[in-house]
Structures are given as structure tokens and as C-alpha cells.
C-alpha atoms as a PDB file:
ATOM      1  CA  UNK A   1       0.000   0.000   0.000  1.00  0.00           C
ATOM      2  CA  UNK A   2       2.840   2.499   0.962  1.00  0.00           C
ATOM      3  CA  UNK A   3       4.429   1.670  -2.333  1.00  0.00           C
ATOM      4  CA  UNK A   4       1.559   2.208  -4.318  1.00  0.00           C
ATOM      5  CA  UNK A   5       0.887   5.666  -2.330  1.00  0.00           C
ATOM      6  CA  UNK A   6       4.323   6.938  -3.558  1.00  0.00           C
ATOM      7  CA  UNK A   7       3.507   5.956  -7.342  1.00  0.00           C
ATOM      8  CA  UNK A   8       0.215   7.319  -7.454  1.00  0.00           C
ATOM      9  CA  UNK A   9       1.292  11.074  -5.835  1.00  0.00           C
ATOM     10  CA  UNK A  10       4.588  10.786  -7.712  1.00  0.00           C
ATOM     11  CA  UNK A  11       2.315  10.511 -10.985  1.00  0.00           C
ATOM     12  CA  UNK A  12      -0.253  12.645  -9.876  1.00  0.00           C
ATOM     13  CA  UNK A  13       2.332  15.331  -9.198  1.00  0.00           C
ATOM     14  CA  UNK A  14       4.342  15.061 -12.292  1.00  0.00           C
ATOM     15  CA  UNK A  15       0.734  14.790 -14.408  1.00  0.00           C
ATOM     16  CA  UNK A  16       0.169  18.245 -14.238  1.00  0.00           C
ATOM     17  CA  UNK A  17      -2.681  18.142 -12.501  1.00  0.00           C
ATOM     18  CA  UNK A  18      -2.077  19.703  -9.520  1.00  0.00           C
ATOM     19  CA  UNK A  19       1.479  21.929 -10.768  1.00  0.00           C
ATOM     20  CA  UNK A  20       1.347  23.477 -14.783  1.00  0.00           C
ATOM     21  CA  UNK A  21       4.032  21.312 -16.858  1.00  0.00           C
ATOM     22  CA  UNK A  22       5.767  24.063 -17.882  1.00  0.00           C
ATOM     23  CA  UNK A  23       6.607  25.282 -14.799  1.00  0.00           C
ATOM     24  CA  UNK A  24       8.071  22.513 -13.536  1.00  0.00           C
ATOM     25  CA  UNK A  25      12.421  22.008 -14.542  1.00  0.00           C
ATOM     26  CA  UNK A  26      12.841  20.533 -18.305  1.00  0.00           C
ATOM     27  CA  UNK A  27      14.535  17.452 -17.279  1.00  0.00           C
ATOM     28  CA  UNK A  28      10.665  17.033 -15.196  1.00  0.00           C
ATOM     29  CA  UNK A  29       8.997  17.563 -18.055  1.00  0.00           C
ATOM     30  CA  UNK A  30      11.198  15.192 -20.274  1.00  0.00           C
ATOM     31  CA  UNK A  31       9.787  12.451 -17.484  1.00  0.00           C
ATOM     32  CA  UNK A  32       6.384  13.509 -17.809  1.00  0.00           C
ATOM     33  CA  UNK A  33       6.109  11.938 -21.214  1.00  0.00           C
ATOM     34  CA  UNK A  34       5.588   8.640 -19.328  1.00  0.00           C
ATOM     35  CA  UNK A  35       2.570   9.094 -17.659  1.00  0.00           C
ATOM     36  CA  UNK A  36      -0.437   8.554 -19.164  1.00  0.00           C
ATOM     37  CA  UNK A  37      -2.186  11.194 -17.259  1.00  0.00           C
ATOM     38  CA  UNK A  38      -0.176  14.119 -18.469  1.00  0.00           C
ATOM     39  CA  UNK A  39      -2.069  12.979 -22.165  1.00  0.00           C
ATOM     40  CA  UNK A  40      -5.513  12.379 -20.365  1.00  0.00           C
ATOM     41  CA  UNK A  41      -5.083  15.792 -18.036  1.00  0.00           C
ATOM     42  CA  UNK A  42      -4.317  17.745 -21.468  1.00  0.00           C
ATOM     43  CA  UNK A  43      -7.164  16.227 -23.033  1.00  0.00           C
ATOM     44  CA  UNK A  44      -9.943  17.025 -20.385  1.00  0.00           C
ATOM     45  CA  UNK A  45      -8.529  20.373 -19.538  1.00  0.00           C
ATOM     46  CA  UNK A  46      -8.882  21.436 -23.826  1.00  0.00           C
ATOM     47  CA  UNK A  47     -12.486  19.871 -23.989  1.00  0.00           C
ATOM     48  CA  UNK A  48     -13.838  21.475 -20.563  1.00  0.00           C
ATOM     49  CA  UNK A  49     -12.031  25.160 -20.933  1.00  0.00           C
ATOM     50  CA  UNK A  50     -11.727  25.287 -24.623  1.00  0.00           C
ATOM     51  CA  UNK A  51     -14.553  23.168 -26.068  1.00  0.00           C
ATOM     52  CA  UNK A  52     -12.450  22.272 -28.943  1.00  0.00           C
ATOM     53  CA  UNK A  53     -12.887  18.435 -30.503  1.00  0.00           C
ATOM     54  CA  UNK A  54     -10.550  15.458 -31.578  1.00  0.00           C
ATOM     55  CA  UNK A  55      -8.949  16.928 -34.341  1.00  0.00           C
ATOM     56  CA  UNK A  56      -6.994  19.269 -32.288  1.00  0.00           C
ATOM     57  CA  UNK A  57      -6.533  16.577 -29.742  1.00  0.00           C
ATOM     58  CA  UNK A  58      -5.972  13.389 -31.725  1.00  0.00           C
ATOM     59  CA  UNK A  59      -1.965  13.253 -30.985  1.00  0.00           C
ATOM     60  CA  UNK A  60      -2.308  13.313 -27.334  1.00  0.00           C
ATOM     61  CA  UNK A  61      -5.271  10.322 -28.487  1.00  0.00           C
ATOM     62  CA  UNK A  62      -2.355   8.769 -30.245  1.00  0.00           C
ATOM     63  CA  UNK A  63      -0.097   8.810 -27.446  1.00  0.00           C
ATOM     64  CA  UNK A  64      -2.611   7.053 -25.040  1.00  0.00           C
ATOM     65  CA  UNK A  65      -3.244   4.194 -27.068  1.00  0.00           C
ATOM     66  CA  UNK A  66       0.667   3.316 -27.748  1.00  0.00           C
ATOM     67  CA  UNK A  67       1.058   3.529 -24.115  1.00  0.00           C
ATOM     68  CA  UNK A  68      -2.405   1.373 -23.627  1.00  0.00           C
ATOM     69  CA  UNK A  69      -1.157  -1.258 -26.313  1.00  0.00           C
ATOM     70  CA  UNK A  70       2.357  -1.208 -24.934  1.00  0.00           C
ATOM     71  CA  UNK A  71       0.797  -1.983 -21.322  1.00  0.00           C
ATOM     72  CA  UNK A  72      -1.146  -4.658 -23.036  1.00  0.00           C
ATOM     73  CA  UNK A  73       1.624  -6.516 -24.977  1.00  0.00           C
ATOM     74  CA  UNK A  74       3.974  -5.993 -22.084  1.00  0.00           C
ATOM     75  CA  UNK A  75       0.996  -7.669 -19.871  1.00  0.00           C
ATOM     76  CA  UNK A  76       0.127 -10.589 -22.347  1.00  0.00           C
ATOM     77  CA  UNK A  77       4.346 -11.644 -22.403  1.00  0.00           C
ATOM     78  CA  UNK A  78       4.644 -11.772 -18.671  1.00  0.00           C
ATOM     79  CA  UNK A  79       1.354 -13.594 -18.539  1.00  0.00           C
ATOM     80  CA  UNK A  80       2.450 -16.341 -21.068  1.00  0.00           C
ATOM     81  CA  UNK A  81       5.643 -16.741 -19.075  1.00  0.00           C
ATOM     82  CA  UNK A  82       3.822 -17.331 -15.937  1.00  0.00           C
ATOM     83  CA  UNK A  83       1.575 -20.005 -17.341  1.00  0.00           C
ATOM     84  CA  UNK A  84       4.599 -21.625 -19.033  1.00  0.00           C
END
């Protein structure tokens, strides 16, 4: 449980949720690209504020569902290797 306390604020925190992105020290920001919620925060924030529509928001889309397929091959490898 502690563990998965530190990984959800860590994420949460570097998501840009709480603290702007671009505020935060470029080498940050470089490790925000892992998170799926820095795509998913960016997303809500444009369609609630701005109103605008998937074709301004299709790349941050795009960049959920490599990291969603990713997570899903990486899954379905470890999972063969356990049944094996």
C-alpha cells in the first residue's frame, strides 16, 4: 500500500494536474512523457475550458493508445511466461 501511495502522488504530481508542466524544470517535463495522465489531463482540460474536438486533440489520443497497447503486450508476455 505504501508503495503504491508513492507511485500514485509521484504521478499525480508530475501529471500536471495539480502543478502546470511548464513550470516545472525541463529534465521534469522530459519524465512527464511517461505518464499517461499528463495525455488524459491535457485532453480534459482542452475539452472542458476550450470546447475544442478530436482533431486538435488526436496526438495526445495517439499517445494514449501506444502507451495502452504497450501496457497490453507488455501484460500478455509476462502472462504467457507465468503459465509456461
Amino acid at each position: 500500500m505504501v508503495l503504491t501511495f508513492f507511485f500514485v502522488t509521484t504521478i499525480v504530481l508530475l501529471g500536471g494536474v495539480i502543478f502546470p508542466i511548464e513550470n516545472m524544470p525541463k529534465p521534469i517535463q522530459m519524465l512527464t512523457y511517461v505518464f499517461p495522465l499528463r495525455y488524459f489531463t491535457v485532453i480534459v482540460r482542452a475539452i472542458f475550458l476550450k470546447g475544442v474536438g478530436i482533431e486538435v486533440l488526436w496526438d495526445e489520443g495517439l499517445c494514449l493508445l501506444a502507451i495502452g497497447l504497450g501496457t497490453l503486450v507488455l501484460s500478455l508476455i509476462r502472462f504467457k511466461k507465468k503459465i509456461s
